[in-house]
PDB file of N, CA and C in Angstrom:
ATOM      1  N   UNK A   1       0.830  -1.186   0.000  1.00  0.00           N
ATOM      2  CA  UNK A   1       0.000   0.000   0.000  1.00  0.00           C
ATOM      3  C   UNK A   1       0.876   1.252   0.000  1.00  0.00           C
ATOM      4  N   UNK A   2       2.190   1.005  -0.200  1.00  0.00           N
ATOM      5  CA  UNK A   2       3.331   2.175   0.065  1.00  0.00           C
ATOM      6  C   UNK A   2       3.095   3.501  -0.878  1.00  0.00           C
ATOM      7  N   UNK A   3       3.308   3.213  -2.171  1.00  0.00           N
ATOM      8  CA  UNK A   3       2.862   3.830  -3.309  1.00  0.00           C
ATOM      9  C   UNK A   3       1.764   4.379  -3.556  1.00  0.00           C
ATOM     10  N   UNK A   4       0.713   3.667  -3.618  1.00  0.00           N
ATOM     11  CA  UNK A   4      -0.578   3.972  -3.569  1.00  0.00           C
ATOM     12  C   UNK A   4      -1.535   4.451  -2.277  1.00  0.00           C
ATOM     13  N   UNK A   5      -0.931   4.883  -1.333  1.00  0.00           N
ATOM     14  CA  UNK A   5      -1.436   5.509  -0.139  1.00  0.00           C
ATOM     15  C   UNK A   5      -0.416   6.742  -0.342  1.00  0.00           C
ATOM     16  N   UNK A   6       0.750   6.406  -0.502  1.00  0.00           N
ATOM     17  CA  UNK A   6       1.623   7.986  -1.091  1.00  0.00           C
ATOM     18  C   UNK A   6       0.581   8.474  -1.798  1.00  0.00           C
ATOM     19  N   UNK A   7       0.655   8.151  -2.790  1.00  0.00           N
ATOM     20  CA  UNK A   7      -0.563   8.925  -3.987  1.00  0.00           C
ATOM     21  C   UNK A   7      -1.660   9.301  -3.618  1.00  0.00           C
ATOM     22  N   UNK A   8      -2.857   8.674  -2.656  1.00  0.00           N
ATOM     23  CA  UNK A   8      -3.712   8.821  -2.301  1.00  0.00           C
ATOM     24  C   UNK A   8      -3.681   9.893  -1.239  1.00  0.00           C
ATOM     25  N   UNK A   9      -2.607   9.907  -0.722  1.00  0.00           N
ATOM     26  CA  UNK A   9      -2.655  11.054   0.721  1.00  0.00           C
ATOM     27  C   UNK A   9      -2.122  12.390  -0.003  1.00  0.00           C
ATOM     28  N   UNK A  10      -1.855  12.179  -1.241  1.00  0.00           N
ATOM     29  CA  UNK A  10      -1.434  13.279  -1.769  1.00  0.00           C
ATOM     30  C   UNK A  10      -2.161  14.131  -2.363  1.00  0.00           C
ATOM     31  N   UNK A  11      -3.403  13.315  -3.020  1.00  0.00           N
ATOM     32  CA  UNK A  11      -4.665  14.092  -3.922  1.00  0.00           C
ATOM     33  C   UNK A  11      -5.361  14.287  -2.748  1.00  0.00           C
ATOM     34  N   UNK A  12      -5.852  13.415  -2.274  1.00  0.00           N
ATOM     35  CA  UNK A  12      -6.595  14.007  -1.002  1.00  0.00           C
ATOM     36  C   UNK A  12      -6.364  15.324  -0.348  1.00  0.00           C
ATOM     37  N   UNK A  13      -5.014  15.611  -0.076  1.00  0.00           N
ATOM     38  CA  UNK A  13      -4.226  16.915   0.721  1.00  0.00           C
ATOM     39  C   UNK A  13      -4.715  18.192  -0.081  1.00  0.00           C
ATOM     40  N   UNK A  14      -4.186  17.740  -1.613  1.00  0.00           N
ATOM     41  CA  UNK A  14      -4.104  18.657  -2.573  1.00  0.00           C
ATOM     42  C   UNK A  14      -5.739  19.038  -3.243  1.00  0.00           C
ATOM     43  N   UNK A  15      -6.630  18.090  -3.016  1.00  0.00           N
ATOM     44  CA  UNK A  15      -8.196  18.737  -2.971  1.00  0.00           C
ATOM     45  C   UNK A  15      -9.006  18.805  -1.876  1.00  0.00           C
ATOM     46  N   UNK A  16      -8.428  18.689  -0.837  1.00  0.00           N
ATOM     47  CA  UNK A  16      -9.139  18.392   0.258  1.00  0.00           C
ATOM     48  C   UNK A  16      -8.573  20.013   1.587  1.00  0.00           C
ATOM     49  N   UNK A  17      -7.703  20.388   0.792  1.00  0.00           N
ATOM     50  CA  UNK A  17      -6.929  21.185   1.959  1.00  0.00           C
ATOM     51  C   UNK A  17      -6.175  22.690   1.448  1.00  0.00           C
ATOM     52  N   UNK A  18      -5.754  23.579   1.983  1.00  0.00           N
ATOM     53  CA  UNK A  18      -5.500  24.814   1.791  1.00  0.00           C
ATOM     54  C   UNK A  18      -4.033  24.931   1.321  1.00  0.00           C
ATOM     55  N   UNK A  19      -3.631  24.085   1.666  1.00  0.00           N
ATOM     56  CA  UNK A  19      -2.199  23.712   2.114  1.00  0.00           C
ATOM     57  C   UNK A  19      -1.400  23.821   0.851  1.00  0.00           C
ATOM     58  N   UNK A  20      -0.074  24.363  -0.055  1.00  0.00           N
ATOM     59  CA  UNK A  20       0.663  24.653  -0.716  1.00  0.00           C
ATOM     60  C   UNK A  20       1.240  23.204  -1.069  1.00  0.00           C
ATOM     61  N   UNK A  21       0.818  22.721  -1.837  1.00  0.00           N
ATOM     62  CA  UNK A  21       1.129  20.877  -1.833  1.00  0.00           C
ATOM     63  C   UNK A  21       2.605  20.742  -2.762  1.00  0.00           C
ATOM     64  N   UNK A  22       2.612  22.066  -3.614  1.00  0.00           N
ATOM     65  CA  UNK A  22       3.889  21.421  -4.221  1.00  0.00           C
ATOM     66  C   UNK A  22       5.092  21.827  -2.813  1.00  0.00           C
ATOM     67  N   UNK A  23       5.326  22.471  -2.112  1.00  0.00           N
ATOM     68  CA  UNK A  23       6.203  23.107  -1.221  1.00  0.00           C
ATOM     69  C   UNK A  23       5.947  21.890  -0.198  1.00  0.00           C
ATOM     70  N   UNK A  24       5.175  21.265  -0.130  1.00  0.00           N
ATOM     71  CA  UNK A  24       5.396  20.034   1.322  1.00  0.00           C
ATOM     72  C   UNK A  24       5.068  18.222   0.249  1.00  0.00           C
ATOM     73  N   UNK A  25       5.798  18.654  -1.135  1.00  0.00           N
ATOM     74  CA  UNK A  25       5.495  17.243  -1.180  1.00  0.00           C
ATOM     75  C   UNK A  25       6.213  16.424  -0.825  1.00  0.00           C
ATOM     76  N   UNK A  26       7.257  16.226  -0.524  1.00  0.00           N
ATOM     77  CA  UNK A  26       8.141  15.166   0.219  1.00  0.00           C
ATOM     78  C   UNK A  26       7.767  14.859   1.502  1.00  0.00           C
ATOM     79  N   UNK A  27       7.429  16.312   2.310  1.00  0.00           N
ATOM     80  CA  UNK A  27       6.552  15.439   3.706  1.00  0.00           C
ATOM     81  C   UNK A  27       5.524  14.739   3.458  1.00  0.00           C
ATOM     82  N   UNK A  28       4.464  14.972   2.780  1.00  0.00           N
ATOM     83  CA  UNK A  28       3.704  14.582   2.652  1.00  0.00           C
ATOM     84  C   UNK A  28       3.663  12.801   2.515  1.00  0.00           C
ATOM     85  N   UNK A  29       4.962  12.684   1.582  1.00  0.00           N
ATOM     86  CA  UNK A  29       4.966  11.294   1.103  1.00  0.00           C
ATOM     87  C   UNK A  29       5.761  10.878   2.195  1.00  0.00           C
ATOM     88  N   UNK A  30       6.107  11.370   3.286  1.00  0.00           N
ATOM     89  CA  UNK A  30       7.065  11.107   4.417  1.00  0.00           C
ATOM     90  C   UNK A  30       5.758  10.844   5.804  1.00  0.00           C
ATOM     91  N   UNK A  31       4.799  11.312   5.580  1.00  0.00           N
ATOM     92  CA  UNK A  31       3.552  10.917   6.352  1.00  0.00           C
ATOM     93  C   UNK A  31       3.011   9.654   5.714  1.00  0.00           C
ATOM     94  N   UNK A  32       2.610   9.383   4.638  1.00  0.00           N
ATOM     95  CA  UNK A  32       2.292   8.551   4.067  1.00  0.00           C
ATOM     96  C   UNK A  32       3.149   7.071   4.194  1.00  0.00           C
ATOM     97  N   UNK A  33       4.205   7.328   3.746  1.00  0.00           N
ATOM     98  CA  UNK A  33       4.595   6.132   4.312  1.00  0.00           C
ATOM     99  C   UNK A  33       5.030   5.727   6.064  1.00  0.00           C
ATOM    100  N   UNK A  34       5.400   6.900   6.559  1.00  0.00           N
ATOM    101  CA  UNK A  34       5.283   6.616   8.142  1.00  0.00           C
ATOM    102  C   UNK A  34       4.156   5.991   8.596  1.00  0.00           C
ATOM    103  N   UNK A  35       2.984   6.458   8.149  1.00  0.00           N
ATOM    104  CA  UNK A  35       1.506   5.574   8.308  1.00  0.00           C
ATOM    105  C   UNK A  35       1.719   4.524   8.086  1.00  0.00           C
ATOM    106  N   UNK A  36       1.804   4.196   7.118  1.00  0.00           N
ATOM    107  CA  UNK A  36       2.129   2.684   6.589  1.00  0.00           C
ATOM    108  C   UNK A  36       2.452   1.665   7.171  1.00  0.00           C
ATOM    109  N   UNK A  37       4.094   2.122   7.410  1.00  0.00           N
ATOM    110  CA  UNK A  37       4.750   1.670   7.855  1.00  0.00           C
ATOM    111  C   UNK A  37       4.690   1.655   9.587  1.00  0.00           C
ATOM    112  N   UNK A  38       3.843   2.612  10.300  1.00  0.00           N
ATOM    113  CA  UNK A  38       3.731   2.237  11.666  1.00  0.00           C
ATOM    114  C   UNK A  38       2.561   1.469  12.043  1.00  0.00           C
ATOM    115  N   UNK A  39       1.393   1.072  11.067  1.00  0.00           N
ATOM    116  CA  UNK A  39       0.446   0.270  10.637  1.00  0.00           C
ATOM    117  C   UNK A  39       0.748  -1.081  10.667  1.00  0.00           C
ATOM    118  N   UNK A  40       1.827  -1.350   9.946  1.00  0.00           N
ATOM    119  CA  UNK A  40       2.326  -2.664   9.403  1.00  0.00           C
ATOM    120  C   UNK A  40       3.139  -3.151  10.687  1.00  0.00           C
ATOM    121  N   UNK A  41       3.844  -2.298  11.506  1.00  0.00           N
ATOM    122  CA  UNK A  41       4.558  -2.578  12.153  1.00  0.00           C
ATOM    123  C   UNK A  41       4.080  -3.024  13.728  1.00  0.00           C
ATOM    124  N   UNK A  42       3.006  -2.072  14.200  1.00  0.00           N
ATOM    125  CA  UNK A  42       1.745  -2.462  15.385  1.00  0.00           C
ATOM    126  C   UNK A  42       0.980  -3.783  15.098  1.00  0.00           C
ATOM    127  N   UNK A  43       0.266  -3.540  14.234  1.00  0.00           N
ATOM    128  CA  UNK A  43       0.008  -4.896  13.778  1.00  0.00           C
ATOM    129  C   UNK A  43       0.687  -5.801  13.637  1.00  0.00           C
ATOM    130  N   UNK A  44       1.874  -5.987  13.320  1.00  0.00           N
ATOM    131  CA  UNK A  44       2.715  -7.472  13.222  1.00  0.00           C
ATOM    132  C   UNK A  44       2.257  -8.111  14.743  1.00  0.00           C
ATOM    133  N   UNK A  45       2.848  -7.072  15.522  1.00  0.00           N
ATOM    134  CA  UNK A  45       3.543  -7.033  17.063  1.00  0.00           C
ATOM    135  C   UNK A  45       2.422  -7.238  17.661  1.00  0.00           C
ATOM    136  N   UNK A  46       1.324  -6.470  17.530  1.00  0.00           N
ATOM    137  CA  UNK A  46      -0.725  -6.548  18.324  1.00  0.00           C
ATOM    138  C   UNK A  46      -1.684  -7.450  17.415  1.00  0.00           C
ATOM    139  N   UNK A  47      -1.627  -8.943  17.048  1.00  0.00           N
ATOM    140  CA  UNK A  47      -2.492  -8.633  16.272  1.00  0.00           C
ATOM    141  C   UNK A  47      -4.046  -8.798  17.327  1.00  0.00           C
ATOM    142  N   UNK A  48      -4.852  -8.864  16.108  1.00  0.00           N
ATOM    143  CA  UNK A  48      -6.315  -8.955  16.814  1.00  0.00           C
ATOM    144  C   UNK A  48      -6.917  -7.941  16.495  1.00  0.00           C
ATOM    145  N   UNK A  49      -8.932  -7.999  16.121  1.00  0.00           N
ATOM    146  CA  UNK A  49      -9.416  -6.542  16.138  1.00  0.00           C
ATOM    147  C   UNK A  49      -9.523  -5.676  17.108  1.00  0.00           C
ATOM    148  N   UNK A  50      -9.410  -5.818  18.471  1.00  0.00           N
ATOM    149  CA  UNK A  50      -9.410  -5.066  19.006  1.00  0.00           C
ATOM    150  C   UNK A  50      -8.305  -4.045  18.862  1.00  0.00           C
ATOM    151  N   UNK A  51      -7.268  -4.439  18.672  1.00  0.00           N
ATOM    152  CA  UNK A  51      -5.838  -4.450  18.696  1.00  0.00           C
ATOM    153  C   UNK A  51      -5.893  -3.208  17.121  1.00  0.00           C
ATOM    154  N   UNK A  52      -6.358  -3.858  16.173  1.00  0.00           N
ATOM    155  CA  UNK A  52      -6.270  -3.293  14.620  1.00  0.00           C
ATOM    156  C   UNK A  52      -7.454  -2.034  14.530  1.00  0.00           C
ATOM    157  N   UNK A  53      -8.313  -1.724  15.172  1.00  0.00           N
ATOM    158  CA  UNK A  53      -9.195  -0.755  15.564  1.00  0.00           C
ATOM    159  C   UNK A  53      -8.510   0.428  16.601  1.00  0.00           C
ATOM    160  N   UNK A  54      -7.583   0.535  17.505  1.00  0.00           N
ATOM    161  CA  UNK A  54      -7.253   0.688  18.231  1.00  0.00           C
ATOM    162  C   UNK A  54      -5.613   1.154  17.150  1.00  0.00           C
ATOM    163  N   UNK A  55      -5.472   0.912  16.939  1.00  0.00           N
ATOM    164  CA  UNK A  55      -4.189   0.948  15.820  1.00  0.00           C
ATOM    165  C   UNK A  55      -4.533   2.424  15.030  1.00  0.00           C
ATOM    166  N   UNK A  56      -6.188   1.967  14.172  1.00  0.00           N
ATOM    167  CA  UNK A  56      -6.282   2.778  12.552  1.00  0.00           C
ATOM    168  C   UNK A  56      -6.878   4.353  13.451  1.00  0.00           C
ATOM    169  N   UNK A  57      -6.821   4.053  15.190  1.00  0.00           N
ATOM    170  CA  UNK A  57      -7.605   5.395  15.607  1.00  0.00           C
ATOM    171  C   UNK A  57      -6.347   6.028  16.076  1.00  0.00           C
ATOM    172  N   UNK A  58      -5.364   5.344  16.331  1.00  0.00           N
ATOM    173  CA  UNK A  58      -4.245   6.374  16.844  1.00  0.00           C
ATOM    174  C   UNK A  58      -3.231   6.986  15.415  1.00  0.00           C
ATOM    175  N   UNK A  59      -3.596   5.729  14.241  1.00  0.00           N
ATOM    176  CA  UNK A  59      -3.050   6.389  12.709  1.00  0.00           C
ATOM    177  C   UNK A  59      -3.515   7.513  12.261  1.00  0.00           C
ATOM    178  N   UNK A  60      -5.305   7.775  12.485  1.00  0.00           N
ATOM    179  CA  UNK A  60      -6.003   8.850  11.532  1.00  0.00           C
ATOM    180  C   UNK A  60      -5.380  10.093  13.158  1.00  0.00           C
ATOM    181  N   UNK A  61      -4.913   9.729  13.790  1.00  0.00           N
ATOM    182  CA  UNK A  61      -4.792  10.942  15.035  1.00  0.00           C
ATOM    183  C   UNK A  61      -3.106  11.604  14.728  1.00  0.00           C
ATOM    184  N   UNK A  62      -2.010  10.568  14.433  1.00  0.00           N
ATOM    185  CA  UNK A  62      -1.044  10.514  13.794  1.00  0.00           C
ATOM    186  C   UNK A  62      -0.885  12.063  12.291  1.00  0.00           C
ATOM    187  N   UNK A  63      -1.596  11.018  11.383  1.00  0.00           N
ATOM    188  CA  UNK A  63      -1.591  11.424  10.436  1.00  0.00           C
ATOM    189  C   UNK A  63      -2.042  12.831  10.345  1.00  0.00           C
ATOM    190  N   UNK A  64      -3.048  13.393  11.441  1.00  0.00           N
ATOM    191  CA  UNK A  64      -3.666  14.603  11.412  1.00  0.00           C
ATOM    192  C   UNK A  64      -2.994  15.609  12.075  1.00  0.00           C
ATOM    193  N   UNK A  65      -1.628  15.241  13.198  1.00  0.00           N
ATOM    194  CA  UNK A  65      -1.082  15.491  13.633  1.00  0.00           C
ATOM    195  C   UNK A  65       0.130  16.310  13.060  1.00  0.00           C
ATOM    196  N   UNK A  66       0.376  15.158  12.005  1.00  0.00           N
ATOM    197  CA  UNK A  66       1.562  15.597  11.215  1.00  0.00           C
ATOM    198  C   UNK A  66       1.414  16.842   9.719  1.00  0.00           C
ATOM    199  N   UNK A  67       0.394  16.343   9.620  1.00  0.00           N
ATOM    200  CA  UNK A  67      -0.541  17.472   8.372  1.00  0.00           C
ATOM    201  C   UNK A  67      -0.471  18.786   8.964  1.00  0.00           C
ATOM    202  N   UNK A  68      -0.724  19.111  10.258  1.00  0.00           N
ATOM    203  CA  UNK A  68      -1.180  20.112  10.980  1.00  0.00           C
ATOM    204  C   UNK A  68       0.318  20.681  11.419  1.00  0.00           C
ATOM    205  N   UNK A  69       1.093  19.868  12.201  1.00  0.00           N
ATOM    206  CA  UNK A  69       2.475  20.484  12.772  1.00  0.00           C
ATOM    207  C   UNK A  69       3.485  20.478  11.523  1.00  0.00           C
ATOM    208  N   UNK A  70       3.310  19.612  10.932  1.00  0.00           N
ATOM    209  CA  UNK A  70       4.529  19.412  10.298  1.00  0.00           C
ATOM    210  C   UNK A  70       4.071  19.802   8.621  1.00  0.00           C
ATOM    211  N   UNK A  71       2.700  19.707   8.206  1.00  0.00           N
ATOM    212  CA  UNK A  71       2.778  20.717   6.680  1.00  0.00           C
ATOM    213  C   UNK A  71       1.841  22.024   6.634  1.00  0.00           C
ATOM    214  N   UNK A  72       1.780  22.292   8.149  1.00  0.00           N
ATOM    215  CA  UNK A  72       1.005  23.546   7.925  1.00  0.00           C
ATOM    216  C   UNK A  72      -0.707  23.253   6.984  1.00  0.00           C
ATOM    217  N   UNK A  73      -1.287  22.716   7.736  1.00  0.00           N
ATOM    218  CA  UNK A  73      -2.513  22.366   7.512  1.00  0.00           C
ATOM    219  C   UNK A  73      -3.540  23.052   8.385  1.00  0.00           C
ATOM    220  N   UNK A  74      -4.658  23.402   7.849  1.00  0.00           N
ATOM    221  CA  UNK A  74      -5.539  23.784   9.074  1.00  0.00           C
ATOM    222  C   UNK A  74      -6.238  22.468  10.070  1.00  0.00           C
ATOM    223  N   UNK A  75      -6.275  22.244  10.773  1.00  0.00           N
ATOM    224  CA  UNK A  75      -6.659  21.252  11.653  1.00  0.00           C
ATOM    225  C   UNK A  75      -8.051  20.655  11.307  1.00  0.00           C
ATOM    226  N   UNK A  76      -9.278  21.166  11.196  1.00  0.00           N
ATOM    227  CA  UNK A  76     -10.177  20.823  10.587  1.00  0.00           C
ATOM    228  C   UNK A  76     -10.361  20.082   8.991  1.00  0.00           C
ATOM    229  N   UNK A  77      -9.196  20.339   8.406  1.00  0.00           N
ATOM    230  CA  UNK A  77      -8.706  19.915   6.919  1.00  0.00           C
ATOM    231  C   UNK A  77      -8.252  18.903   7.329  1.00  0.00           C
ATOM    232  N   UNK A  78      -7.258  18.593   8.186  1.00  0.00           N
ATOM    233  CA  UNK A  78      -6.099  17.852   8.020  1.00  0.00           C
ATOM    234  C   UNK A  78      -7.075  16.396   9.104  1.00  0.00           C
ATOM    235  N   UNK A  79      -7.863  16.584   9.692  1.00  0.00           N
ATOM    236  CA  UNK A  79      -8.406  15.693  10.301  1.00  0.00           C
ATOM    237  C   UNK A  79      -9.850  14.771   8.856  1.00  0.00           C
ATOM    238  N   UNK A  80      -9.966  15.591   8.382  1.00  0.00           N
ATOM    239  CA  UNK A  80     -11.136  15.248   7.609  1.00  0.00           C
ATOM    240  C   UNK A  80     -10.470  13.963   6.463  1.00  0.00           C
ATOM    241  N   UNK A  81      -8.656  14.839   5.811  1.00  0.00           N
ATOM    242  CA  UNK A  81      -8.095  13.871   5.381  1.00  0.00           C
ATOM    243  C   UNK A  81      -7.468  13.378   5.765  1.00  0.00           C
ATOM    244  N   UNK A  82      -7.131  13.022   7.081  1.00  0.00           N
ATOM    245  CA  UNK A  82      -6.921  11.567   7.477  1.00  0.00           C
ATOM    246  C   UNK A  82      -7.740  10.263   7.773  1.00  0.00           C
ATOM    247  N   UNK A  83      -9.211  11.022   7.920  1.00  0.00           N
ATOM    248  CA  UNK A  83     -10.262   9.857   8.335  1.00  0.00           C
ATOM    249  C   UNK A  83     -10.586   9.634   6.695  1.00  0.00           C
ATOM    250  N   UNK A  84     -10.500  10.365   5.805  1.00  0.00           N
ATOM    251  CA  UNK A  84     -11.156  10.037   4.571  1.00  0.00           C
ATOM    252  C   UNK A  84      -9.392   8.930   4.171  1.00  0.00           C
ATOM    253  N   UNK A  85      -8.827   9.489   4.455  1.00  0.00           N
ATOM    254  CA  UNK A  85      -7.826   8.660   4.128  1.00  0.00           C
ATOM    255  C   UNK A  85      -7.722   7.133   4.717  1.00  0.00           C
ATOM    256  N   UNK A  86      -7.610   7.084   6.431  1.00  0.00           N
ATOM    257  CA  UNK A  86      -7.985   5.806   6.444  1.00  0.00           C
ATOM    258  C   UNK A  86      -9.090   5.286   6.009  1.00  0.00           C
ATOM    259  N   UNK A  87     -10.339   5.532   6.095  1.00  0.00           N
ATOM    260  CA  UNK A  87     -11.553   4.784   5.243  1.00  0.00           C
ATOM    261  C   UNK A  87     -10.963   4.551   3.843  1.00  0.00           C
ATOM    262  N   UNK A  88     -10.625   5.268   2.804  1.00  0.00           N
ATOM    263  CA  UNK A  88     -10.295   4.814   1.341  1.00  0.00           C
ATOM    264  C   UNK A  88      -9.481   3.410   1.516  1.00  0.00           C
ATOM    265  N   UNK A  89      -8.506   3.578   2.633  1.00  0.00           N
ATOM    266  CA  UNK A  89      -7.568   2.592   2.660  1.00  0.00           C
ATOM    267  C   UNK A  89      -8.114   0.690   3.272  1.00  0.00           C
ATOM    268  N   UNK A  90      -8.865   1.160   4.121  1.00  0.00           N
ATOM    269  CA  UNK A  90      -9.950   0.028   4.434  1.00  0.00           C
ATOM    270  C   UNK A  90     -10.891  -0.613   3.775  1.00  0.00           C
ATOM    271  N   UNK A  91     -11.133   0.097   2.847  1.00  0.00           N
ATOM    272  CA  UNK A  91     -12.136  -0.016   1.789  1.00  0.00           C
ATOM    273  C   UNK A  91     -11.083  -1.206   0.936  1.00  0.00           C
ATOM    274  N   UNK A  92      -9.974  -0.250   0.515  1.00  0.00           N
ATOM    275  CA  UNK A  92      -9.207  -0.937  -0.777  1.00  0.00           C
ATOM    276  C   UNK A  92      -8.682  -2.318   0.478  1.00  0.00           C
ATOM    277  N   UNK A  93      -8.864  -2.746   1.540  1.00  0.00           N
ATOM    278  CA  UNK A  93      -7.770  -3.393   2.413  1.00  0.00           C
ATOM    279  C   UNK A  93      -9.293  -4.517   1.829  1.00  0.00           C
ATOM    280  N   UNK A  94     -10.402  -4.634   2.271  1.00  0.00           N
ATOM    281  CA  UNK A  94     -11.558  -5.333   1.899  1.00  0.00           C
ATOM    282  C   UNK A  94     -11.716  -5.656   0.533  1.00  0.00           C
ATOM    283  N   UNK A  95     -11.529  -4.847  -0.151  1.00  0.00           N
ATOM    284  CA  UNK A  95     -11.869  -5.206  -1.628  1.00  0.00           C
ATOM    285  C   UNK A  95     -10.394  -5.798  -2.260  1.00  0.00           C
ATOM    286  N   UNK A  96      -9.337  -6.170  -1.736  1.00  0.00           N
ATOM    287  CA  UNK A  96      -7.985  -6.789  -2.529  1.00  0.00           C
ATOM    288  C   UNK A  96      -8.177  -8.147  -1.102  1.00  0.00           C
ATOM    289  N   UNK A  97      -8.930  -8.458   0.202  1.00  0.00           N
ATOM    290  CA  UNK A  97      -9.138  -9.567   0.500  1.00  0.00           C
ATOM    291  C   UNK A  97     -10.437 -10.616   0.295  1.00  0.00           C
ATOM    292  N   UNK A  98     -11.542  -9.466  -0.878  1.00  0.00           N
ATOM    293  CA  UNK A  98     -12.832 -10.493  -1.104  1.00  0.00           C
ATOM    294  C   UNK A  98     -12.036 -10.503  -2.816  1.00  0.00           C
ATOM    295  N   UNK A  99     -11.318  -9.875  -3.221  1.00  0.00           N
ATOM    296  CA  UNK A  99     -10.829 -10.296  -4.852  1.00  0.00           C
ATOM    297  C   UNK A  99      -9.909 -11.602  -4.774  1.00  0.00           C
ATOM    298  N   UNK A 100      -9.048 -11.260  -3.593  1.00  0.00           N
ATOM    299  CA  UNK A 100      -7.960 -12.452  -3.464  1.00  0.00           C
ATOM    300  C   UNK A 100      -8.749 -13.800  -3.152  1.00  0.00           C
ATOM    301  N   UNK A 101      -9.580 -13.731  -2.587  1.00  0.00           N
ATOM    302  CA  UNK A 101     -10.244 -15.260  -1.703  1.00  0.00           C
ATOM    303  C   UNK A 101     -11.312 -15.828  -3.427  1.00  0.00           C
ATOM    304  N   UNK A 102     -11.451 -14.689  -4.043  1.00  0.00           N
ATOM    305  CA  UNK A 102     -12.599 -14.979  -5.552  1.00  0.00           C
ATOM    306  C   UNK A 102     -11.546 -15.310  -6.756  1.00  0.00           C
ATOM    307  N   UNK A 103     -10.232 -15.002  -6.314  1.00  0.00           N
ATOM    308  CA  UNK A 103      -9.437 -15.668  -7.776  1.00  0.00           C
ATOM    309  C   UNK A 103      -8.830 -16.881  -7.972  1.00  0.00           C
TER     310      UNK A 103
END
């Protein structure tokens, strides 16, 4: 999801937010994969739903965090695309495990 959550957190930012996207695109893709990658990494270590619910609420808190301190986001923006961001990503996490189990 490295690539394609880069990309995705990027259009999102860039229609979703006030924010000067060519001047923070490297953070941006530096949030994106930190998500990712601290996603992949809790989960190895917690699994379980309680555990993976508990995970995607401290990611969209993360992610809104970093939009806001670290690319100059307005807070109300930067929260809207992180929850729209994790949902897109849950969505695609469901639809590549009912395609995989149907091929």
């Amino acid at each position: 999801m490295g690539a394609l959550g880069a990309a995705l957190l990027y259009i999102l930012v860039s229609v979703f937010t006030e924010t000067d996207v060519e001047l923070y695109r490297w953070r941006i893709l530096g949030v994106a994969l930190g998500a990712g990658a601290f996603e992949m990494l809790l989960t190895y270590y917690l699994p379980g739903l309680l555990w993976a619910l508990l995970i995607l609420f401290v990611e969209v808190i993360l992610i809104a965090l970093a939009l806001v301190y670290w690319c100059g986001t307005v807070r109300k923006q930067a929260v809207k695309v992180a929850g729209i961001f994790t949902g897109v990503r849950i969505a695609l996490g469901i639809a590549i495990g009912i395609f995989s189990r149907v091929v």
